[in-house]
Protein backbone atom coordinates (compact mmCIF):
# COMPACT_ATOMS: atom_id res chain seq x y z
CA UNK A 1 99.66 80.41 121.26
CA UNK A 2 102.41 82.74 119.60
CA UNK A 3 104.10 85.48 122.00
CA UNK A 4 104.08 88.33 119.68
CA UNK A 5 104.16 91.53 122.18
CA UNK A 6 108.25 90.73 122.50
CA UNK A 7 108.77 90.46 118.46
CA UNK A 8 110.89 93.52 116.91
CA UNK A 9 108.66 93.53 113.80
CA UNK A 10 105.21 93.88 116.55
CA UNK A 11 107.52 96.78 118.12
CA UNK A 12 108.46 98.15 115.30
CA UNK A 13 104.76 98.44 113.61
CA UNK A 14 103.74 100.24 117.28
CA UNK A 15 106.23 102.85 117.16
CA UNK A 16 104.52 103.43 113.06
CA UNK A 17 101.15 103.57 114.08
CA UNK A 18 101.88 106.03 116.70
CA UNK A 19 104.04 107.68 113.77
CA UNK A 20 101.34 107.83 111.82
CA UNK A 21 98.50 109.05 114.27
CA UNK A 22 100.99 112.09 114.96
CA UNK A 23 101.31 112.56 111.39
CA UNK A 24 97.93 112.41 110.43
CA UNK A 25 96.93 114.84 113.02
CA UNK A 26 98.32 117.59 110.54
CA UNK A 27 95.73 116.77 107.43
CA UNK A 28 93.01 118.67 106.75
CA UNK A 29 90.00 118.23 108.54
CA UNK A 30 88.00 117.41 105.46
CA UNK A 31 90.59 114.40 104.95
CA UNK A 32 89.18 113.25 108.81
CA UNK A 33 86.68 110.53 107.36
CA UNK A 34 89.00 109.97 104.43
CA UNK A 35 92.86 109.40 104.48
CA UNK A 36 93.34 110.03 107.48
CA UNK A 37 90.93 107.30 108.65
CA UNK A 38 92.16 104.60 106.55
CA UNK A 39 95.71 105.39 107.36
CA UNK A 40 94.97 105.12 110.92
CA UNK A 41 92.95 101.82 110.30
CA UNK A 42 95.26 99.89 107.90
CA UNK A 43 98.35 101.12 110.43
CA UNK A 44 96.06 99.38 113.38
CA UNK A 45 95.61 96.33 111.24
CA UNK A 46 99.21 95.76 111.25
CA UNK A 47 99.35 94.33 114.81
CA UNK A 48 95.65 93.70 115.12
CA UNK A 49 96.38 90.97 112.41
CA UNK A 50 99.57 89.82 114.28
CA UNK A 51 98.21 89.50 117.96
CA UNK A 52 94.98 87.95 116.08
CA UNK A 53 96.97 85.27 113.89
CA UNK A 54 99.02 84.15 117.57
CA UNK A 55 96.03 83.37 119.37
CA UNK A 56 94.69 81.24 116.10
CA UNK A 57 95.28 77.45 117.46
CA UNK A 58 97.51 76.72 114.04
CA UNK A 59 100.43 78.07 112.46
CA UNK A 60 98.54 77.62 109.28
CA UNK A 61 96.40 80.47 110.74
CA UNK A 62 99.44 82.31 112.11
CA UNK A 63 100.88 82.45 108.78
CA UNK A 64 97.60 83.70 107.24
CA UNK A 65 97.29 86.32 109.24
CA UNK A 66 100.84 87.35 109.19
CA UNK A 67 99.84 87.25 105.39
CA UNK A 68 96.81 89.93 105.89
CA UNK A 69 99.34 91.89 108.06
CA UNK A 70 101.28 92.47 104.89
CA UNK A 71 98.56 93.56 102.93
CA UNK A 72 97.71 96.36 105.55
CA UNK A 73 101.10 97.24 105.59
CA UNK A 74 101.24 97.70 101.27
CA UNK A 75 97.98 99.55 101.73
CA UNK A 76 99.78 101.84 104.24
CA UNK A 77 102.28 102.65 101.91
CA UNK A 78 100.26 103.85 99.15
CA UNK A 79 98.65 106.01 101.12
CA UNK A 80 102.01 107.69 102.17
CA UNK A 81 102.94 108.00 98.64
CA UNK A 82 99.26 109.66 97.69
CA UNK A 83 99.38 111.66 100.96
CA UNK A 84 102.91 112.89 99.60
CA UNK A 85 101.22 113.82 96.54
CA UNK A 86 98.60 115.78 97.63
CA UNK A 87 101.14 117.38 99.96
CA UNK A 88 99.64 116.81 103.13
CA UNK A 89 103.17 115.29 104.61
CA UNK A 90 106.55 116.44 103.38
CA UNK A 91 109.31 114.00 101.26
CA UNK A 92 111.08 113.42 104.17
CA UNK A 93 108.87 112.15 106.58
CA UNK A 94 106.86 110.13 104.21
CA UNK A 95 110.06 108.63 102.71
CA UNK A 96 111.05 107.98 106.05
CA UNK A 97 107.90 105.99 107.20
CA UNK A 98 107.34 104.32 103.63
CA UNK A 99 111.11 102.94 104.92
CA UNK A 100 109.45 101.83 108.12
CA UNK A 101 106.67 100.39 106.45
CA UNK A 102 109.49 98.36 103.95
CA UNK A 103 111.18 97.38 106.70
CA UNK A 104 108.08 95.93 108.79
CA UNK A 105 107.37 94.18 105.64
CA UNK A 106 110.84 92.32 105.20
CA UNK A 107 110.56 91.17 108.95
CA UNK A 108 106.92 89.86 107.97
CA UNK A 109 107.78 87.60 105.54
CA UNK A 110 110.71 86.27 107.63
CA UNK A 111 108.61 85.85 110.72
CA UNK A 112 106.41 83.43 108.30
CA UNK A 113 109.27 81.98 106.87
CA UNK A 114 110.56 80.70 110.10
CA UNK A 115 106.89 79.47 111.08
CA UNK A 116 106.36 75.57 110.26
């Protein structure tokens, strides 16, 4: 089993889901069951797919996961940019966390990289 709680791409992902709870706290209610939702869940997913893929008994597994990880994190993104567009968050911050998100991504695909 993987230790993933110590990673800087696991911390990292934490510190953007809490980012993104705060931020999504501002939408408009009618965006509760909407946006704001999947944000929230594909932001989860991130290290829900991580601490998942560690306790998988292969690194086959690990690596798939990691893989599914990703995908959260693209789907993450797009909502920023779309949540930009309707102008529920401002340029900054969503630039900002779309950097996170880029980021978190780039130490994904190294963290399966250096899996064997």
């Amino acid at each position: 089993m993987h230790q993933v709680k110590n990673l800087n791409v696991y911390k990292k992902a934490h510190i953007l889901t809490v980012d993104i709870y705060r931020v999504t706290n501002l939408f408009p209610r009618e965006e509760l069951y909407g946006l704001v939702s999947q944000m929230r869940r594909s932001a989860v997913s991130i290290n829900s797919n991580l601490s998942e893929g560690a306790a998988r008994d292969s690194n086959k597994e690990y690596k798939q996961f990691i893989s599914i990880a990703k995908g959260s994190a693209a789907e993450l993104e797009y909502q920023l940019v779309l949540s930009k567009e309707l102008n529920y968050i401002n340029n900054e911050t969503a630039d900002r966390l779309i950097d996170d998100i880029q980021q978190i991504i780039n130490m994904l695909i190294g963290l399966q990289r250096s899996i064997k």
